[in-house]
Protein backbone atom coordinates (compact mmCIF):
# COMPACT_ATOMS: atom_id res chain seq x y z
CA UNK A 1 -12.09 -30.18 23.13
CA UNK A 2 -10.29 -26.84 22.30
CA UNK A 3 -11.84 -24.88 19.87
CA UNK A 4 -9.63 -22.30 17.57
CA UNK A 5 -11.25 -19.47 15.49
CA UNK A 6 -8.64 -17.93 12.87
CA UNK A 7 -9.78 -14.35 12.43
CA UNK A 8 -8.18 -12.41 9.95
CA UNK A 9 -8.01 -10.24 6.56
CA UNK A 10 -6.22 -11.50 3.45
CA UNK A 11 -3.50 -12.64 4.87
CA UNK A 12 -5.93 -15.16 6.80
CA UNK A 13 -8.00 -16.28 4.31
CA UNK A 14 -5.46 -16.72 1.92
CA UNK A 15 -6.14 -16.69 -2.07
CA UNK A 16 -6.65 -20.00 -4.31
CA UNK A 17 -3.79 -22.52 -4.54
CA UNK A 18 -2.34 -21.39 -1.04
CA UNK A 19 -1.78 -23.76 1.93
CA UNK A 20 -2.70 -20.56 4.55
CA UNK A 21 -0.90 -19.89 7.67
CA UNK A 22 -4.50 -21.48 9.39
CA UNK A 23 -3.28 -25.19 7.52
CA UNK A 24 0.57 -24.17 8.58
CA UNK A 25 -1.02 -24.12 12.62
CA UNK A 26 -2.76 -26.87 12.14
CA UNK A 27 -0.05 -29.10 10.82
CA UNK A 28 1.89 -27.92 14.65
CA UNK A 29 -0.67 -28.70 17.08
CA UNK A 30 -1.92 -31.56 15.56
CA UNK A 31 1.86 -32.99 15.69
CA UNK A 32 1.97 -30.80 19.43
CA UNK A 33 -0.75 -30.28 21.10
CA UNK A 34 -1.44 -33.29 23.51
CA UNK A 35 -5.29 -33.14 23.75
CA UNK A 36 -8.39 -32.69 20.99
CA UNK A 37 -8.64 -29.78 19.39
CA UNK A 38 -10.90 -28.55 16.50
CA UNK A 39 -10.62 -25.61 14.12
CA UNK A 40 -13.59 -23.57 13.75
CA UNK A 41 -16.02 -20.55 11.80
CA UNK A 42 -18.32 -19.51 9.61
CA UNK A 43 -16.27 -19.27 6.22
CA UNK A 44 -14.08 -22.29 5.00
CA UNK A 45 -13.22 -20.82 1.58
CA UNK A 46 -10.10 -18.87 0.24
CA UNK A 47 -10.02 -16.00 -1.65
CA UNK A 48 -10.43 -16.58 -5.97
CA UNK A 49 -8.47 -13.58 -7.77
CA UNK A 50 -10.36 -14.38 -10.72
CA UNK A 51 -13.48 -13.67 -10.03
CA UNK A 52 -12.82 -11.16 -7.14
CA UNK A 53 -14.65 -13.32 -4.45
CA UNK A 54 -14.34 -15.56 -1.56
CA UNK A 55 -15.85 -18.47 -3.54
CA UNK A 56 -12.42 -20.54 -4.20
CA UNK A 57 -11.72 -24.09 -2.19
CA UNK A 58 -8.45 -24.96 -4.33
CA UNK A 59 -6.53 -25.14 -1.36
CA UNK A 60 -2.90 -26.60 -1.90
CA UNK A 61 -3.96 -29.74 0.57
CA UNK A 62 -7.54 -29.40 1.03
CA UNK A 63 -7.34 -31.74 3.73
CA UNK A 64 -7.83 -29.91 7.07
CA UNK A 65 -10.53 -28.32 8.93
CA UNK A 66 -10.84 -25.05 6.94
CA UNK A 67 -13.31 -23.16 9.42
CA UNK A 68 -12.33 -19.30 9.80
CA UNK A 69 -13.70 -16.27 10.07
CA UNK A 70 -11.57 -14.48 7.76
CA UNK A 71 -12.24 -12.04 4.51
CA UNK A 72 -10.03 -10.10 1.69
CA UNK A 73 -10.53 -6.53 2.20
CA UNK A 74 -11.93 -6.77 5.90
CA UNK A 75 -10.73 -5.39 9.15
CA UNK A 76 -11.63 -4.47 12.94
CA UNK A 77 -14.30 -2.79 12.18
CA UNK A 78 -15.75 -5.33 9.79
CA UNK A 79 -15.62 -8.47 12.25
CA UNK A 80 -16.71 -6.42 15.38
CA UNK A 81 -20.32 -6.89 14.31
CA UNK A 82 -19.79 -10.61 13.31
CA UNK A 83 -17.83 -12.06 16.04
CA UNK A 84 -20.70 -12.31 18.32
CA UNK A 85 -22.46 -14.72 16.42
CA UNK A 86 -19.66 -16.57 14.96
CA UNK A 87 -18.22 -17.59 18.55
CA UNK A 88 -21.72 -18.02 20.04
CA UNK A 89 -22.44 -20.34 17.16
CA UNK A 90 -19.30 -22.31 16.86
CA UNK A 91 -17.95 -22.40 20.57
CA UNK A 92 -14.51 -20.48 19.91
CA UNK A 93 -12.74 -21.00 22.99
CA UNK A 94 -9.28 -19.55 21.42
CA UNK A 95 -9.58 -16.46 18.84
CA UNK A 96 -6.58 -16.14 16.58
CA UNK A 97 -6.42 -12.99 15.61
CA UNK A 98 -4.71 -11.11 12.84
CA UNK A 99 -6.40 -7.68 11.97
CA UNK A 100 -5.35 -4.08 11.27
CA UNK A 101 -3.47 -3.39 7.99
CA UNK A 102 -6.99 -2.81 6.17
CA UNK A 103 -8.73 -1.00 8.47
CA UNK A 104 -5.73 1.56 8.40
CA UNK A 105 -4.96 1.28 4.94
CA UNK A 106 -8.64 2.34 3.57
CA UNK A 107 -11.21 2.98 6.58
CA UNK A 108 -9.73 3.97 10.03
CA UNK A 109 -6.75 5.86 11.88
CA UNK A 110 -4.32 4.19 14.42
CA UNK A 111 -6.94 5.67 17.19
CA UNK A 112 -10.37 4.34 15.82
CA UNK A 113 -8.91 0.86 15.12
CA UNK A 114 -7.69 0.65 18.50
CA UNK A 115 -11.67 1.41 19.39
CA UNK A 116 -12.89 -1.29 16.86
CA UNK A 117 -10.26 -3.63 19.12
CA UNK A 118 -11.59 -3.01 21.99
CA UNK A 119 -16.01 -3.68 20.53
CA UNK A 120 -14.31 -6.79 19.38
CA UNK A 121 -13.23 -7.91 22.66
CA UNK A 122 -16.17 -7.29 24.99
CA UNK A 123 -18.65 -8.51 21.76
CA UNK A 124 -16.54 -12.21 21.88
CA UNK A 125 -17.13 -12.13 25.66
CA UNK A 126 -20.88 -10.98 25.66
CA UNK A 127 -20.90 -14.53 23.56
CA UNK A 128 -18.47 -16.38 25.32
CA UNK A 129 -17.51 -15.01 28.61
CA UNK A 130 -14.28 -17.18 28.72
CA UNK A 131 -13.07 -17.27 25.46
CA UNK A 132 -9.15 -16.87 24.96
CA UNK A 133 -7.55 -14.43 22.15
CA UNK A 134 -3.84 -14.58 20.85
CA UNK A 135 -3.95 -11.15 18.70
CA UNK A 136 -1.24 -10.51 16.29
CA UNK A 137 -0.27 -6.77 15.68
CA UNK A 138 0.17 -5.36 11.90
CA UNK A 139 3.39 -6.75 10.67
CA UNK A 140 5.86 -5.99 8.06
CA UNK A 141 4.41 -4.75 4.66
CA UNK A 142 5.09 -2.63 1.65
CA UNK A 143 3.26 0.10 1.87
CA UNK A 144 4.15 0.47 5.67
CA UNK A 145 8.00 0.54 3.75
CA UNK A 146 7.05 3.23 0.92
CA UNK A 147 4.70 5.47 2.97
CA UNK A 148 6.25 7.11 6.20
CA UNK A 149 2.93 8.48 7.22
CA UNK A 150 0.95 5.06 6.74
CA UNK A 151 4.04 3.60 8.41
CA UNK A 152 3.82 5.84 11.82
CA UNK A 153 0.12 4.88 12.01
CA UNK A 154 0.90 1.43 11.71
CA UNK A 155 3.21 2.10 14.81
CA UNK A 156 1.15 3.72 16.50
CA UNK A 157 -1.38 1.53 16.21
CA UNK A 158 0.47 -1.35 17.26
CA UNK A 159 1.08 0.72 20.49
CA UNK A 160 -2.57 1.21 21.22
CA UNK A 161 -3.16 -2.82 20.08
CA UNK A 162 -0.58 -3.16 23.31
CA UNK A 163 -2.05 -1.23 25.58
CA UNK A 164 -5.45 -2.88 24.69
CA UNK A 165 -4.32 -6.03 25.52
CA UNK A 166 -2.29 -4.76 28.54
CA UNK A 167 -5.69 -3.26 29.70
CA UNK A 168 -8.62 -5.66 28.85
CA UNK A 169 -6.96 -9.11 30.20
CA UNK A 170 -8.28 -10.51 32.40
CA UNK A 171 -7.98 -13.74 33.96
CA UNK A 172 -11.02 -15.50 33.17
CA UNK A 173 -11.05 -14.36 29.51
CA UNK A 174 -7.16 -13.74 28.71
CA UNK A 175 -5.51 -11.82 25.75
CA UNK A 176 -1.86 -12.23 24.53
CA UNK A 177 -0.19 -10.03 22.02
CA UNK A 178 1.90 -12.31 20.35
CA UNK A 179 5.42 -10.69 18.91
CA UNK A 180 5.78 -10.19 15.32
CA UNK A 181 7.20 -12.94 13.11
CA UNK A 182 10.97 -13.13 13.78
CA UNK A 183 12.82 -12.07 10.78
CA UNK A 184 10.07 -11.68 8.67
CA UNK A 185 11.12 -10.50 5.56
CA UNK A 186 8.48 -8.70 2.74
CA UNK A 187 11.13 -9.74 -0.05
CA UNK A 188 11.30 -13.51 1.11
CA UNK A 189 8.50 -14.07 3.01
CA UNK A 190 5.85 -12.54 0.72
CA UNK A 191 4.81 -12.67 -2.99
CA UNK A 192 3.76 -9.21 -3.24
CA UNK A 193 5.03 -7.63 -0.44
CA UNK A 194 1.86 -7.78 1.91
CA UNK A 195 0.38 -11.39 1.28
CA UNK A 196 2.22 -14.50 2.87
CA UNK A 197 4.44 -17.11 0.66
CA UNK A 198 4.90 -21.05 2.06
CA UNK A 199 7.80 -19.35 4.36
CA UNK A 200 5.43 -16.37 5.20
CA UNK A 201 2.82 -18.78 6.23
CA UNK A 202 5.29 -20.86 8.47
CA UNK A 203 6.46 -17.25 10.26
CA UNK A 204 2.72 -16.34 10.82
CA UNK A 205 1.50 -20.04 12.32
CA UNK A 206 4.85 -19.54 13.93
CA UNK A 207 3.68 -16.59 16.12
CA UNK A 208 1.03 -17.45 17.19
CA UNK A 209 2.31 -20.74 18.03
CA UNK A 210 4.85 -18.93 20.49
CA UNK A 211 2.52 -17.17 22.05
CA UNK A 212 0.14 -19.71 22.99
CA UNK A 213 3.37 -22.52 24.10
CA UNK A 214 5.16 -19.55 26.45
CA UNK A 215 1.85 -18.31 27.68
CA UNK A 216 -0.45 -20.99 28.26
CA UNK A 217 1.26 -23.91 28.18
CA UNK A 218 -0.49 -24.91 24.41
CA UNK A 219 1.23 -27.30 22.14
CA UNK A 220 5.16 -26.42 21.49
CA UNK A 221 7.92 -24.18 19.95
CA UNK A 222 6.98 -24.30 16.39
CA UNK A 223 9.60 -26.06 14.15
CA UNK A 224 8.84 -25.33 10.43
């Protein structure tokens, strides 16, 4: 059985009364994928606004395995330490990663991120020495749009995410840097200009369903 970890900030764990990109995936392998499969991690809950804390399971359909290792406000170097023991203890074989916007927004520069990438990677593999990792780079958001300088480190950093991957795969343990959603849009496919609508959920589960069809052969072309 294939094992997928979602890893992610906000846009991962999603708020209260959201489907989440991780239930958008779902949906396509369980309709593509020809094999068992499970979805896995140490947090199942979703964001709650109202009380400022990951304590919310009012998922739109509730119905899915909700495992993820995913939190509002965290980044690289938040899940660095924790990704040891969440893929030793739940058998991640694929990571499904989507990190980066926080830890340049409030803690880190394009350089030190690309660091906090690279603890990531060899802590997953002192767990698991074959785990698999689809990474996502930072994608479209509004302050990258209204803040040129916060805007050229999110380039740069999704440079150094490339070269990371370029330099640390490997084929017993591979990496792929799956493309950013095509045509995503912050004034369509976002309610607030960072955090994912329905159709910014579909774009997200959408990459990182490429990624895994063109380079491993996993599930299909996702069809929204």
């Amino acid at each position: 059985m294939l094992r997928f970890m979602p890893v992610g900030d906000s846009q991962t764990i999603g708020s209260a009364g959201e489907h989440t990109w991780r239930y958008r995936l779902w949906q396509h392998l369980r309709e593509t994928y020809g094999g068992p499969f499970a979805v896995v991690g140490p947090r199942e809950t979703l964001y709650d606004k109202a009380t400022d804390a990951p304590t919310s399971y009012e998922y739109a359909d509730p119905d899915f395995p909700r495992g993820h290792l995913a939190g509002w406000g965290e980044g690289w170097l938040h899940m660095a330490p924790l990704i040891g023991d969440a893929v030793r203890e739940h058998r991640a074989d694929v990571l499904l990663v989507a990190l980066g916007l926080i830890d340049l927004g409030f803690y880190t520069n394009a350089e030190q991120t690309a660091e906090n990438v690279r603890s990531f990677v060899a802590r997953a593999r002192a767990a698991r020495p074959r785990v698999r990792m689809v990474i996502l780079p930072v994608i479209p958001n509004v302050r990258a749009e209204q803040d040129p300088p916060f805007a050229a480190q999110v380039t740069l950093f999704n440079e150094l995410l490339a070269k990371a991957v370029a330099d640390l795969d490997e084929p017993r343990s591979p990496l792929l840097l799956a493309s950013p959603p095509a045509a995503y849009d912050i004034n369509f496919d976002t309610y607030d200009g960072t955090h994912p609508n329905a159709s910014g959920e579909h774009k997200i589960a959408g990459a990182f369903a490429e990624a895994m069809w063109q380079g491993w052969g996993i599930g299909h072309t996702y069809a929204a």
